[in-house]
N, C-alpha and C. Protein backbone atom coordinates (compact mmCIF):
# COMPACT_ATOMS: atom_id res chain seq x y z
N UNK A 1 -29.32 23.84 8.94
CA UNK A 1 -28.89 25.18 8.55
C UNK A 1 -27.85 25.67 9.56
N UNK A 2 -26.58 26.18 8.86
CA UNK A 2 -26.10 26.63 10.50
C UNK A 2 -25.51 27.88 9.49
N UNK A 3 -25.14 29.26 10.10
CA UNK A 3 -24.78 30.32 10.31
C UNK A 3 -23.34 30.75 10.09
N UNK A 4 -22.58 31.30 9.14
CA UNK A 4 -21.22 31.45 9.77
C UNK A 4 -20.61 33.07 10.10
N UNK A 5 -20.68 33.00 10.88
CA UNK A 5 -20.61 34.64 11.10
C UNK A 5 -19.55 35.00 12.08
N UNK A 6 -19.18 36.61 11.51
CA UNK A 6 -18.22 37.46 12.86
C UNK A 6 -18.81 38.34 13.46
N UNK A 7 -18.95 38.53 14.91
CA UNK A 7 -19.52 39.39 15.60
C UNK A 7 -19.03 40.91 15.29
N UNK A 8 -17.76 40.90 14.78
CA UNK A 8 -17.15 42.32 14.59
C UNK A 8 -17.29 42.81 13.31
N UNK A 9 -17.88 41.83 12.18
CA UNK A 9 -17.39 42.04 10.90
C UNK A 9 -18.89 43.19 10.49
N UNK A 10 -19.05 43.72 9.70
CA UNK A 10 -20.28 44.55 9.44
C UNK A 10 -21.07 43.67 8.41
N UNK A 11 -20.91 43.05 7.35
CA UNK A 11 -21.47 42.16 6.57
C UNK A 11 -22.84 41.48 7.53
N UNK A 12 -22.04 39.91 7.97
CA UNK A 12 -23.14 39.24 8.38
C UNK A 12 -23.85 40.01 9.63
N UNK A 13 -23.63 41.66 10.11
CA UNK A 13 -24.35 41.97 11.34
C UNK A 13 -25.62 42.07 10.34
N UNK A 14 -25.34 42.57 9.18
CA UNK A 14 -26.92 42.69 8.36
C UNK A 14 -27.81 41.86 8.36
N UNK A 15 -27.35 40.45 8.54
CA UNK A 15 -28.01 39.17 8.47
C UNK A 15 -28.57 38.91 10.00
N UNK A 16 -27.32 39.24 11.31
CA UNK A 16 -28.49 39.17 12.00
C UNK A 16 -29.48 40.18 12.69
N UNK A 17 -29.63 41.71 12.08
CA UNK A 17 -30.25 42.43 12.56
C UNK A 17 -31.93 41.82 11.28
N UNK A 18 -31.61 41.37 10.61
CA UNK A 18 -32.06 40.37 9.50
C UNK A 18 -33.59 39.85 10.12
N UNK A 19 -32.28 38.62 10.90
CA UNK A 19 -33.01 37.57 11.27
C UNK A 19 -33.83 38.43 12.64
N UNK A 20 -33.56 38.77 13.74
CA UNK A 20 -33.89 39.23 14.95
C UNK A 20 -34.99 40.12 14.31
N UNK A 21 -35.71 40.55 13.55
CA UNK A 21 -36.41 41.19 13.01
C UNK A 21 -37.55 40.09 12.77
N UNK A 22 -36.91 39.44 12.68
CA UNK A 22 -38.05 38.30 11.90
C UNK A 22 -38.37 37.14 13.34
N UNK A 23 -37.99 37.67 13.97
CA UNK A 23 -37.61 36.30 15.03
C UNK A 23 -37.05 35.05 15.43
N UNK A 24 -36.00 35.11 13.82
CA UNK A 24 -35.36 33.43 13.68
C UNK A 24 -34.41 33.70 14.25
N UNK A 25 -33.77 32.30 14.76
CA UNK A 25 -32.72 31.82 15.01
C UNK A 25 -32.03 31.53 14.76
N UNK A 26 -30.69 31.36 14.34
CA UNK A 26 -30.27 30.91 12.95
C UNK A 26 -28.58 30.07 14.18
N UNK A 27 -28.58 28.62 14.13
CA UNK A 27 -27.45 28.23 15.02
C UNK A 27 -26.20 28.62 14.09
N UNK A 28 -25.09 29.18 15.09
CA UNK A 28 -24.03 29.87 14.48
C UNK A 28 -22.95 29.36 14.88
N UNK A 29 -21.82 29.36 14.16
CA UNK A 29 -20.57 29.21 14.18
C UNK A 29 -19.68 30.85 14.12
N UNK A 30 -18.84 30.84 14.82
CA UNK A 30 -18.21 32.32 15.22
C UNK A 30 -16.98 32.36 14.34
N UNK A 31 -16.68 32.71 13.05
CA UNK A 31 -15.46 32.68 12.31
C UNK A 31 -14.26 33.64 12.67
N UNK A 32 -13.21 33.60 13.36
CA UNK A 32 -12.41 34.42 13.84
C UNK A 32 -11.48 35.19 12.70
N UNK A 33 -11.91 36.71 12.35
CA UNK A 33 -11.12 37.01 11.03
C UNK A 33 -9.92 37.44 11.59
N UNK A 34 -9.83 37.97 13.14
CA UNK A 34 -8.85 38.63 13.42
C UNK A 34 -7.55 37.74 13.08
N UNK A 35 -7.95 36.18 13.25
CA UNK A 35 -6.30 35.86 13.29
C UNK A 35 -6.70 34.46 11.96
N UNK A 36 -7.42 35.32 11.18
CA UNK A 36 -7.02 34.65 10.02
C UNK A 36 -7.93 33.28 9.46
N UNK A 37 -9.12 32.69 10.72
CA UNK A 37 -9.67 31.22 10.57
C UNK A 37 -10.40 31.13 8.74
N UNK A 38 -10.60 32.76 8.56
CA UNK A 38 -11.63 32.18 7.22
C UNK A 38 -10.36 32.28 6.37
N UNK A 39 -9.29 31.83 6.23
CA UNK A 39 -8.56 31.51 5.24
C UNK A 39 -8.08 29.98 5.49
N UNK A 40 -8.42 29.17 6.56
CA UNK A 40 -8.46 28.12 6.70
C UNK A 40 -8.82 27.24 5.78
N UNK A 41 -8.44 25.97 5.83
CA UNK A 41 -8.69 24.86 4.67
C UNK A 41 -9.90 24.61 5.09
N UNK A 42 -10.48 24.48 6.23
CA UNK A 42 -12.19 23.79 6.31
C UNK A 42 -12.75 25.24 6.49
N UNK A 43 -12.48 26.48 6.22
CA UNK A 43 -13.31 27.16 5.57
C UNK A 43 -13.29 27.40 4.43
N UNK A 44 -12.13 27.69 3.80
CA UNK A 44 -12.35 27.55 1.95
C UNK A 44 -12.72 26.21 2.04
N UNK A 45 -13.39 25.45 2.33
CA UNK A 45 -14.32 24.36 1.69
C UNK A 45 -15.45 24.79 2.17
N UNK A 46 -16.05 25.67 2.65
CA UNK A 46 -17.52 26.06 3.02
C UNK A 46 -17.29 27.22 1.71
N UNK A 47 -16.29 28.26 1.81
CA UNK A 47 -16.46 29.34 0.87
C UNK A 47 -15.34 29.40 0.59
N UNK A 48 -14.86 29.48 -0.54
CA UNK A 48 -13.70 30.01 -1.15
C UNK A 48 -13.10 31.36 -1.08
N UNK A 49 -14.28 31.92 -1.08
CA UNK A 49 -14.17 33.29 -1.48
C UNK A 49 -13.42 34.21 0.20
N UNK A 50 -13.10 33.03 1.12
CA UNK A 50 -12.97 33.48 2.32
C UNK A 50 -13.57 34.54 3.08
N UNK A 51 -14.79 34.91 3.11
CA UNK A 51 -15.57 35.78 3.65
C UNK A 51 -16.75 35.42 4.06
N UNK A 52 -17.51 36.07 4.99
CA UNK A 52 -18.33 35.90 6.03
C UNK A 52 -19.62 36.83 5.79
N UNK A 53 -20.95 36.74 5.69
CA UNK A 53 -21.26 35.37 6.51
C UNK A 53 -21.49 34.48 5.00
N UNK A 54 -21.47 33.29 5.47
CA UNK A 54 -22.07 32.50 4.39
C UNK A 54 -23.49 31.38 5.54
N UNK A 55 -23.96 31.09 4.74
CA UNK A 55 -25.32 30.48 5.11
C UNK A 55 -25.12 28.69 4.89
N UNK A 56 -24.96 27.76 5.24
CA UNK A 56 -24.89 26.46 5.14
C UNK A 56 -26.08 25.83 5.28
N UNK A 57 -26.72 25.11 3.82
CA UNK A 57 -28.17 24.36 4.27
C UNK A 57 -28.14 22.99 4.34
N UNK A 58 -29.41 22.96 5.01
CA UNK A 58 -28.93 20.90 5.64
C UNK A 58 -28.55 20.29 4.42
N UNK A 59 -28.68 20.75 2.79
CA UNK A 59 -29.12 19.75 1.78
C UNK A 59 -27.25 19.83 1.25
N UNK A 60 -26.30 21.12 2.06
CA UNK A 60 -25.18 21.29 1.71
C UNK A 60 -24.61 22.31 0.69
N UNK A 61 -26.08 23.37 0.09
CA UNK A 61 -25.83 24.14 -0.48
C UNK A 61 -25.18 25.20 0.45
N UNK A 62 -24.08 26.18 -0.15
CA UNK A 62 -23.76 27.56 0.43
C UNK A 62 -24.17 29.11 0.21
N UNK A 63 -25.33 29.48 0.98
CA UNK A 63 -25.09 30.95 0.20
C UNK A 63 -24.14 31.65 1.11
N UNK A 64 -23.28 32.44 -0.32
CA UNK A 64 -22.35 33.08 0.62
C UNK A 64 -22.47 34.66 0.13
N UNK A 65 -23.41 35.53 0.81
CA UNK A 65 -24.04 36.52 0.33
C UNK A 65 -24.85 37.44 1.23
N UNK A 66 -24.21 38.38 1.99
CA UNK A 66 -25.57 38.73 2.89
C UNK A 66 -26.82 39.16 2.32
N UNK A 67 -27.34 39.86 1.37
CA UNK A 67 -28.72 40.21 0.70
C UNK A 67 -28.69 38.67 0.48
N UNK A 68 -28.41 38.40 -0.38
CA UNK A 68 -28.86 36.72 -0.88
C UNK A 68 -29.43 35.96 0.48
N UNK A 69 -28.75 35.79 1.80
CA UNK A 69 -29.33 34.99 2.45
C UNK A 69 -30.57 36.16 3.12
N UNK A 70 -30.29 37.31 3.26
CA UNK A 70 -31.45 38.06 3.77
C UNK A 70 -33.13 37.25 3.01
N UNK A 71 -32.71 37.64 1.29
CA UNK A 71 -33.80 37.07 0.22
C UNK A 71 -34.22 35.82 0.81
N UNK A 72 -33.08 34.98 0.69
CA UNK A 72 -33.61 33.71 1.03
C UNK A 72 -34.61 33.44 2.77
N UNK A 73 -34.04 34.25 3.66
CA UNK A 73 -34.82 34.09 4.96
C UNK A 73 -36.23 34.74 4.52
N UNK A 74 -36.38 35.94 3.80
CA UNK A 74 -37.57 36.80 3.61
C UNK A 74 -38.40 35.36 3.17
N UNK A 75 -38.13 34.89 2.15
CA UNK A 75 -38.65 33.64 1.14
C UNK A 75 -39.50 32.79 2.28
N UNK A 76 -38.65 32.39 3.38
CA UNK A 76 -39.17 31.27 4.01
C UNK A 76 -39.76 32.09 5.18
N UNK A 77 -39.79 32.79 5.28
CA UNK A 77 -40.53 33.56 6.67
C UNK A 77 -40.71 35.36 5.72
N UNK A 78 -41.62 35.18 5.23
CA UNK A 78 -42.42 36.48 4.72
C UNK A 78 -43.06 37.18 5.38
N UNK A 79 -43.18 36.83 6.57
CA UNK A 79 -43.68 38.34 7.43
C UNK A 79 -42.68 38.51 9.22
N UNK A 80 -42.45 39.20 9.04
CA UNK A 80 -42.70 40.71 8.65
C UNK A 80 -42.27 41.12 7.39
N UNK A 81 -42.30 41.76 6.41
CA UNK A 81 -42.06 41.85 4.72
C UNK A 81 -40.48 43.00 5.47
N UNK A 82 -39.83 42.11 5.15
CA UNK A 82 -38.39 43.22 5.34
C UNK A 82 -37.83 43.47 3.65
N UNK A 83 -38.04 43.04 2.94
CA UNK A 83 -37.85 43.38 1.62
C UNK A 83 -39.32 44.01 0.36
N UNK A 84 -40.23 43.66 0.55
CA UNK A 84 -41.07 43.89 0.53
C UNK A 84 -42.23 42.56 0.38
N UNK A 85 -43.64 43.08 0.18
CA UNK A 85 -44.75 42.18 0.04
C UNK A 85 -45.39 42.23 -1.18
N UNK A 86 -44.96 42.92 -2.24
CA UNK A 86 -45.61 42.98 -3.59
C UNK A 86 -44.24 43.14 -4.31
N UNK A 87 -44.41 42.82 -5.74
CA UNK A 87 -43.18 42.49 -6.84
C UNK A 87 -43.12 44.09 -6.98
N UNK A 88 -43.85 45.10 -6.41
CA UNK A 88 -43.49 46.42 -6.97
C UNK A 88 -42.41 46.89 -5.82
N UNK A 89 -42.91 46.90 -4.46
CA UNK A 89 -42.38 46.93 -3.01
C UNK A 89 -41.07 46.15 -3.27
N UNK A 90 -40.88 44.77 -3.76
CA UNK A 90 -39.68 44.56 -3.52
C UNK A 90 -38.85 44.69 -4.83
N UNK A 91 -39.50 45.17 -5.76
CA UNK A 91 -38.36 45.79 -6.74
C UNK A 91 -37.56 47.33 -6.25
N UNK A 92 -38.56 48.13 -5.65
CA UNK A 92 -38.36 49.50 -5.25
C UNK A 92 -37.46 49.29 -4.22
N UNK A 93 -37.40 48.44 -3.01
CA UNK A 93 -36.45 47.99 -2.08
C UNK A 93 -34.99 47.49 -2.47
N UNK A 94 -35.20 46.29 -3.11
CA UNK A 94 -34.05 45.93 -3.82
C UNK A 94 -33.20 47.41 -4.13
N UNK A 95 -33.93 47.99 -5.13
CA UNK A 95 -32.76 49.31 -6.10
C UNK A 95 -32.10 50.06 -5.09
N UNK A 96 -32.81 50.16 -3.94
CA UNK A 96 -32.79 51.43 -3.30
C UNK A 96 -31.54 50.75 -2.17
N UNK A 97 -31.95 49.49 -2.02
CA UNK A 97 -30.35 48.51 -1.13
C UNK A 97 -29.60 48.35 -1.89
N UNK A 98 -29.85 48.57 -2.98
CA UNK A 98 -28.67 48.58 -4.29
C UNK A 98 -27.72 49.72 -4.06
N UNK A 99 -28.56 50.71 -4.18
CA UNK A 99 -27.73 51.97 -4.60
C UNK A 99 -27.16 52.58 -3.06
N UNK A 100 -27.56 52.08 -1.55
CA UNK A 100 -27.03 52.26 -0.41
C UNK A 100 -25.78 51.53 -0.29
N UNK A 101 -25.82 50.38 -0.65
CA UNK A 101 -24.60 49.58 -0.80
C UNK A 101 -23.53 50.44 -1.70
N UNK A 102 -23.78 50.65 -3.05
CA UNK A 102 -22.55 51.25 -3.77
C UNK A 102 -22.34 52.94 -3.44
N UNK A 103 -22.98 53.38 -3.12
CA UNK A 103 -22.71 55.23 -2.68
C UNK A 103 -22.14 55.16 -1.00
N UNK A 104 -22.88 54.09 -0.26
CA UNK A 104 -22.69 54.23 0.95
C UNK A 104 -21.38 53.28 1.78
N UNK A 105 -22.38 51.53 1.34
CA UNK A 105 -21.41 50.61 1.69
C UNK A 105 -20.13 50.65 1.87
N UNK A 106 -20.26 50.27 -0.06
CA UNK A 106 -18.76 50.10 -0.47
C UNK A 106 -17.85 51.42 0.15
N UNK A 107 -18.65 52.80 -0.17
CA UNK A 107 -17.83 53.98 0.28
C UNK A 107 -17.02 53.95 1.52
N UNK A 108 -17.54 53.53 2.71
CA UNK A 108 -16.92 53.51 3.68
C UNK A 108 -16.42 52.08 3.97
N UNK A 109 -16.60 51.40 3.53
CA UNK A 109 -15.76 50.12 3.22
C UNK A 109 -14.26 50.43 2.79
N UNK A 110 -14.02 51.75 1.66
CA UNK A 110 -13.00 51.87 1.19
C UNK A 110 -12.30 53.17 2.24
N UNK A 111 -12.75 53.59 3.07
CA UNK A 111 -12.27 54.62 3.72
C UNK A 111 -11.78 54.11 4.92
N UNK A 112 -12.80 52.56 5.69
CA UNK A 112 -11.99 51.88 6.76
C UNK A 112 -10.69 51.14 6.43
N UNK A 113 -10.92 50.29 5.28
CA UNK A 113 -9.96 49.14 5.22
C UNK A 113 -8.85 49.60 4.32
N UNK A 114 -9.02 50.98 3.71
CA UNK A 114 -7.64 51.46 2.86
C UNK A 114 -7.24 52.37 4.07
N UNK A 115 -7.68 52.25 5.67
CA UNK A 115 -6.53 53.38 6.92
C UNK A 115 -5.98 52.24 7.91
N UNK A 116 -7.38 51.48 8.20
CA UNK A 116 -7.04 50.80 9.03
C UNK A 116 -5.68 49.81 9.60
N UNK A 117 -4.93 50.31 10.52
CA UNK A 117 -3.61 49.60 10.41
C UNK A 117 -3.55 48.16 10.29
N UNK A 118 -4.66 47.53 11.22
CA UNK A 118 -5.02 46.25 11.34
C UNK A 118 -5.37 45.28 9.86
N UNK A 119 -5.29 46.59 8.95
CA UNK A 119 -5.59 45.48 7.59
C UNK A 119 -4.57 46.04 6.41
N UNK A 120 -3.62 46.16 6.98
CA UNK A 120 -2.53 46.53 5.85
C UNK A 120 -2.27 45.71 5.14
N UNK A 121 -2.26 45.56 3.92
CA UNK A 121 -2.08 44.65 2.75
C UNK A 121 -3.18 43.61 2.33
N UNK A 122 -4.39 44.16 3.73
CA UNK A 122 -5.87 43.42 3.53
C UNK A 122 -6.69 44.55 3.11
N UNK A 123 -6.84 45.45 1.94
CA UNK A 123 -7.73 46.26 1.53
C UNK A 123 -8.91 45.77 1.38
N UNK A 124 -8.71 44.41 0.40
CA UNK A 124 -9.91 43.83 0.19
C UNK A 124 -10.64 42.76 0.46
N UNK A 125 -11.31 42.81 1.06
CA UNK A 125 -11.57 40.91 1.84
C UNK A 125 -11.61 40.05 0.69
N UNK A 126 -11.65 38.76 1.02
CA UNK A 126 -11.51 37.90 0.03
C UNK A 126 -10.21 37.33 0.26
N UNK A 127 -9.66 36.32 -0.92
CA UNK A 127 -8.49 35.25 -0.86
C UNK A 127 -7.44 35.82 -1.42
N UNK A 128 -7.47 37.05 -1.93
CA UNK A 128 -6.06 37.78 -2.48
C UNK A 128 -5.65 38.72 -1.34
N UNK A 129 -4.12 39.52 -1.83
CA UNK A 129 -4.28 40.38 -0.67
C UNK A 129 -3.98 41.97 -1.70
N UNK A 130 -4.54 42.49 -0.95
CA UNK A 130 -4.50 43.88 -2.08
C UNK A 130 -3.44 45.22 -0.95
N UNK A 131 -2.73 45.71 -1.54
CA UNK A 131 -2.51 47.12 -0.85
C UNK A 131 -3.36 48.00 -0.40
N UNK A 132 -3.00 48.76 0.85
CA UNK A 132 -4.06 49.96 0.84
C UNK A 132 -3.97 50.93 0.55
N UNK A 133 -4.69 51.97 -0.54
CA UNK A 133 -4.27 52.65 -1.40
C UNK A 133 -4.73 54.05 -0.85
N UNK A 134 -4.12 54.80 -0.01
CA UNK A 134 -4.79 56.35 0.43
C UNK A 134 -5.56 56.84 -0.18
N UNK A 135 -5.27 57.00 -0.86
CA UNK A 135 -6.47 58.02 -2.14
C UNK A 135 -7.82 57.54 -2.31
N UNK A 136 -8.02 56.20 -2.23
CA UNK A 136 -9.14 55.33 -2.40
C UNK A 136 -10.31 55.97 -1.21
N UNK A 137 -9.27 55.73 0.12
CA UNK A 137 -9.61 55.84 1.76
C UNK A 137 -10.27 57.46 1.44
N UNK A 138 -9.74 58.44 1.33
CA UNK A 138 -9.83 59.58 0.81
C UNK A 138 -10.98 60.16 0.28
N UNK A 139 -11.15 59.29 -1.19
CA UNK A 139 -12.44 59.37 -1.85
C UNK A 139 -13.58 58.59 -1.38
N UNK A 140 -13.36 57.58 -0.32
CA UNK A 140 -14.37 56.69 0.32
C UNK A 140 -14.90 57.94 0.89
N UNK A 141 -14.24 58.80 2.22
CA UNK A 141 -14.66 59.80 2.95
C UNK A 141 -15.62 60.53 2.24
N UNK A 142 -14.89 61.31 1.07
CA UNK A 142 -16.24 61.86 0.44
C UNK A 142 -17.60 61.46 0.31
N UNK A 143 -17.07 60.05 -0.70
CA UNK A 143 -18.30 59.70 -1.27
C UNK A 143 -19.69 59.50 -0.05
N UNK A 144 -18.92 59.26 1.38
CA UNK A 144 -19.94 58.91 2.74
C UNK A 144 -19.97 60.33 2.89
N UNK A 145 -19.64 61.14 2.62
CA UNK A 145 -19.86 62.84 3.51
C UNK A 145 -21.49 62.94 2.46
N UNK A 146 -20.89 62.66 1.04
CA UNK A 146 -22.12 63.17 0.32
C UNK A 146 -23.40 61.98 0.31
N UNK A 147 -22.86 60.80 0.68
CA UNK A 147 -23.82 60.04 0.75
C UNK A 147 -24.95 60.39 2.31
N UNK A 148 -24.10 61.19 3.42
CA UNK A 148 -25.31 61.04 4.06
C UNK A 148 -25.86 62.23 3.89
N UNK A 149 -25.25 63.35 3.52
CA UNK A 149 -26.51 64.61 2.96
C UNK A 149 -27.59 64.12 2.07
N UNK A 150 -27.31 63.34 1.03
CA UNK A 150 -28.49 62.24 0.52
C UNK A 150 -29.56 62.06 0.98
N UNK A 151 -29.03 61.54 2.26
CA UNK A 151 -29.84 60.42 2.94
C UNK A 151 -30.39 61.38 3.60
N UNK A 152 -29.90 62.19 4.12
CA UNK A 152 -30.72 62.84 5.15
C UNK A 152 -31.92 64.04 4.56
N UNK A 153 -31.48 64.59 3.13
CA UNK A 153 -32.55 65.05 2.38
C UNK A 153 -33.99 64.08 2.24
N UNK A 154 -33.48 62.62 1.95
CA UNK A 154 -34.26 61.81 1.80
C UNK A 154 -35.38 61.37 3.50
N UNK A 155 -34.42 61.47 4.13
CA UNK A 155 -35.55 61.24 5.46
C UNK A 155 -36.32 62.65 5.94
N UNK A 156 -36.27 63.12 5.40
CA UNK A 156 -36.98 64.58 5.65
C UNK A 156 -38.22 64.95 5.71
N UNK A 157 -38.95 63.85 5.10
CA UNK A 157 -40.73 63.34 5.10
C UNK A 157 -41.02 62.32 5.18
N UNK A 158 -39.88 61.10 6.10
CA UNK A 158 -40.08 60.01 5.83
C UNK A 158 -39.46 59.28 7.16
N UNK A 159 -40.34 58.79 7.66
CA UNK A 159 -39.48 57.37 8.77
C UNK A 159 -38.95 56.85 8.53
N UNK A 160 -38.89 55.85 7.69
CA UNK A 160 -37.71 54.86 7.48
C UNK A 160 -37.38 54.95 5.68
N UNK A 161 -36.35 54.70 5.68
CA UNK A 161 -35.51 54.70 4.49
C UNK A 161 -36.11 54.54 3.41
N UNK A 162 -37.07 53.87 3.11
CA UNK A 162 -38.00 53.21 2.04
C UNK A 162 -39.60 53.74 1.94
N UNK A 163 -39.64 53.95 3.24
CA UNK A 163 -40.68 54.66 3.06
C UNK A 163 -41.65 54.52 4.54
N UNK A 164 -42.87 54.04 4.62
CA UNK A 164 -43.56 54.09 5.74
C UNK A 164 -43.28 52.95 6.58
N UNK A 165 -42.22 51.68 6.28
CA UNK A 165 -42.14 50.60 6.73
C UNK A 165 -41.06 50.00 7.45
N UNK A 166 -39.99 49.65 8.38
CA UNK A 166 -38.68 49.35 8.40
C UNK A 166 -38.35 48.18 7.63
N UNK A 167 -37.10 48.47 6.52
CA UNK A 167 -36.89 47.42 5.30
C UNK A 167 -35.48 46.62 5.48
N UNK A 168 -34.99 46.15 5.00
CA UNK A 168 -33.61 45.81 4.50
C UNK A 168 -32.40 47.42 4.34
N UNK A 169 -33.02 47.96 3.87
CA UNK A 169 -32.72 49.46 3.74
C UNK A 169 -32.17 50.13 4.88
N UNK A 170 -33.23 50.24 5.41
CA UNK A 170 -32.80 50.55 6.97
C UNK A 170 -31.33 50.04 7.25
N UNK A 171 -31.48 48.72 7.82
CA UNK A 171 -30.80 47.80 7.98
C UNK A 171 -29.14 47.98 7.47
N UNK A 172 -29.28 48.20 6.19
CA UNK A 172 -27.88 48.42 5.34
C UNK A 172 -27.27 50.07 5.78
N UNK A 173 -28.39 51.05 5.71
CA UNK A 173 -27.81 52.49 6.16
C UNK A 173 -27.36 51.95 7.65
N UNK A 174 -28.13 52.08 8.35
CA UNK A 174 -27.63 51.50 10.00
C UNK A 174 -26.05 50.92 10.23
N UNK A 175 -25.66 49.73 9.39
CA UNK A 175 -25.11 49.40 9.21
C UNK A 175 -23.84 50.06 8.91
N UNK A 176 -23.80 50.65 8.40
CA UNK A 176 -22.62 51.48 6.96
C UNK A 176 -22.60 52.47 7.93
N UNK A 177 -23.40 53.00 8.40
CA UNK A 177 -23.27 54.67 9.36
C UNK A 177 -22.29 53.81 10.68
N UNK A 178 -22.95 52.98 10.98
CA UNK A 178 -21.87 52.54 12.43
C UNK A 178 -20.52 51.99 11.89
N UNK A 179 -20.17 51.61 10.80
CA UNK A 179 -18.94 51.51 9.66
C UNK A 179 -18.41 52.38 10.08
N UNK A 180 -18.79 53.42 9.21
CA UNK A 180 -18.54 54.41 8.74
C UNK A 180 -17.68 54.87 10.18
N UNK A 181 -18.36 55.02 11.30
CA UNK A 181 -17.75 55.24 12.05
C UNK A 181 -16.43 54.90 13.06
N UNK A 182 -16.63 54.23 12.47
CA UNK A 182 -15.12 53.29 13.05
C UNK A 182 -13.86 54.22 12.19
N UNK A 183 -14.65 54.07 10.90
CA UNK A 183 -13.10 55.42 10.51
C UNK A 183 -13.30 56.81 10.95
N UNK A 184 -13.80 57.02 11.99
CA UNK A 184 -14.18 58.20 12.43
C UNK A 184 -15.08 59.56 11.67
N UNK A 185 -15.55 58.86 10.94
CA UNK A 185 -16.99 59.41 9.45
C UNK A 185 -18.32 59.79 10.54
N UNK A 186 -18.55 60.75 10.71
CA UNK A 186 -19.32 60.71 11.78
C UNK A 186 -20.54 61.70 10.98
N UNK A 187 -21.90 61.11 11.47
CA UNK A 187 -23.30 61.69 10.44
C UNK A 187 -22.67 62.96 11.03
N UNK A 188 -23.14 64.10 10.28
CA UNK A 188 -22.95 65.98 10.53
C UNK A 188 -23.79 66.27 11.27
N UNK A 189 -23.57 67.41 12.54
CA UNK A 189 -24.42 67.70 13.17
C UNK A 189 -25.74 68.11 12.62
N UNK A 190 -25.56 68.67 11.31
CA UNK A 190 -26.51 69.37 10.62
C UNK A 190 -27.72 68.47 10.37
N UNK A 191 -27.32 67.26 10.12
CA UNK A 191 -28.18 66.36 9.11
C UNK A 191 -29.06 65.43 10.54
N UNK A 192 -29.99 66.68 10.46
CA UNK A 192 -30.55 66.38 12.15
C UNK A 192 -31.65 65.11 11.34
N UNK A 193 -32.07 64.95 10.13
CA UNK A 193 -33.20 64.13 9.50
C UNK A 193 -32.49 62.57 10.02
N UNK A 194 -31.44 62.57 9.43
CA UNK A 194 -30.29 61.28 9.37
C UNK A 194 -30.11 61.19 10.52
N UNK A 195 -29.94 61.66 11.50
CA UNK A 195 -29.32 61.43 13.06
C UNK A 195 -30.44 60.72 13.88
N UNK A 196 -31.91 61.38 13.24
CA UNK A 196 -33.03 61.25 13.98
C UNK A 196 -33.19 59.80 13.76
N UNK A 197 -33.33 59.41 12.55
CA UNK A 197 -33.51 58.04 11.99
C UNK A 197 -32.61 57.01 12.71
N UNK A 198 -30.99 57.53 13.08
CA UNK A 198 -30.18 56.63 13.63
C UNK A 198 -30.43 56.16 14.64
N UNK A 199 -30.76 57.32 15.55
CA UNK A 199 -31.06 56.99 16.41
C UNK A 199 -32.15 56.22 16.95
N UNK A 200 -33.30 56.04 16.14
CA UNK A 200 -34.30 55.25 16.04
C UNK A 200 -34.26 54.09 16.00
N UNK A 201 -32.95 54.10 14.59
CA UNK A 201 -32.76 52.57 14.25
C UNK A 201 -31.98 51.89 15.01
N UNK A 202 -31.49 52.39 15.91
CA UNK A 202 -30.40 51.75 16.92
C UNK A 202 -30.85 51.46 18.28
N UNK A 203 -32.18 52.28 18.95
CA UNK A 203 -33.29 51.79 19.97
C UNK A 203 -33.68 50.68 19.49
N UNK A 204 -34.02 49.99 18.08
CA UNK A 204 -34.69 48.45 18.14
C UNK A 204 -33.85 47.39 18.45
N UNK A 205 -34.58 46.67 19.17
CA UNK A 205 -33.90 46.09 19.98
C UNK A 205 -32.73 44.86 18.86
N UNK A 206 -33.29 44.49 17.80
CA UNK A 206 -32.58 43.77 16.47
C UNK A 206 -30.99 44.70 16.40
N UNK A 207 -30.98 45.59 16.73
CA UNK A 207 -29.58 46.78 16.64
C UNK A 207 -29.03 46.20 17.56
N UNK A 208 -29.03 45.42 18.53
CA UNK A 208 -27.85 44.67 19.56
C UNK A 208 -27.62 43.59 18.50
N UNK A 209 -27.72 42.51 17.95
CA UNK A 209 -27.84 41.39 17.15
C UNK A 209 -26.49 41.41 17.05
C-alpha cells in the first residue's frame, strides 16, 4: 500500500487526520503540486485525473478519492468507528459529510482557487485548465459565511459535528474552516459554538497530520 499525498494540499490532509485517528501508518510518497509533478507521465499512470491523494494497493488497484479511501481504511480497521458502527450511524454520517463537502468544501474551494494568484488559469484541479472566474470566488465567500452560521447553530447542543462522537465530519469541517482560511474566510466572532468546536478539533493531536 503506499500513500500519495501533498502536505499543503487540503484533500489528502483528510486522509491523514483519517489515518492518525485510527493509528495507521500509511508509507507515503510526497507529490509536489507546486511545480506541477501530478501532471507528470508516471503520475497520470497512477491517476489520470491528476490529483491527490490517491491510495495505491499492493494488488495495483487505485483509489483516487479521499472519503473513498477514508471508507476503505474504516473497512479494514473499524475501530475507532470514524464513519460510523451501525448501517444507521453510517448512513447519517455519510449525508451529513455529504452535505459539508457541497455547502462548505466545495464553497471555499471556489473562493480560494477562483483569487488565489498562484492558481491562475488552475481554478480547477484536475488535467484541464479552467479560468478563474470572480464571481464564483465571490459566491464561494457567501456560501462559507452562511455555511458556518449553520454549523455553528448546529453545535449548540452538541460536541462534535455528528453528534456525541468525533466522525469523518469533524474531520471535513476542520478541514474546510482552515481552507477557508487561507482566503482569509475567517469563523465570526459571534459563532462562539463553531469556534469552540475548532478549537477543540485542532488540540487533537491527529490536527498536526
Amino acid at each position: 500500500m503506499k500513500f500519495y499525498d501533498c502536505s499543503t494540499a487540503p484533500s489528502p490532509r483528510r486522509v491523514r487526520i483519517f489515518a492518525a485517528e485510527k493509528g495507521i501508518a500509511l508509507p507515503t510518497v510526497q507529490v509536489d503540486l507546486r511545480n506541477g509533478e501530478q501532471f507528470s507521465e508516471a503520475f497520470r499512470a497512477i491517476n489520470p485525473d491528476c490529483t491527490v491523494p490517491a491510495l495505491v494497493l499492493d494488488d495495483g488497484t487505485v483509489i483516487a478519492d479521499a472519503v473513498a479511501i477514508c471508507g476503505y481504511l474504516e473497512e479494514l480497521h473499524p475501530d475507532p468507528p470514524l464513519i460510523g458502527s451501525t448501517p444507521l450511524e453510517r448512513a447519517a454520517v455519510t449525508a451529513l459529510n455529504r452535505q459539508i463537502e457541497r455547502d462548505g468544501f466545495l464553497a471555499a474551494m471556489d473562493a480560494f482557487r477562483n483569487t488565489a494568484k498562484g492558481l491562475k488559469g488552475r481554478a480547477l484541479p484536475g488535467p484541464h485548465d479552467y479560468e478563474q472566474i470572480p464571481e464564483l470566488a465571490e459566491r464561494g465567500r457567501t456560501r462559507v459565511e452562511n455555511f458556518f452560521r449553520a454549523m455553528d447553530a448546529r453545535l449548540a447542543d452538541r460536541e462534535f459535528v455528528a453528534g456525541d462522537r468525533y466522525t469523518i465530519a469533524d474531520i471535513s469541517s476542520q478541514v474546510l474552516i482552515d481552507l477557508a482560511g487561507r482566503a482569509k474566510l475567517n469563523v465570526p466572532d459571534e459563532c462562539a459554538n463553531l469556534r469552540r468546536w475548532h478549537a477543540a478539533a485542532s488540540a487533537r493531536p491527529s490536527a498536526q497530520a
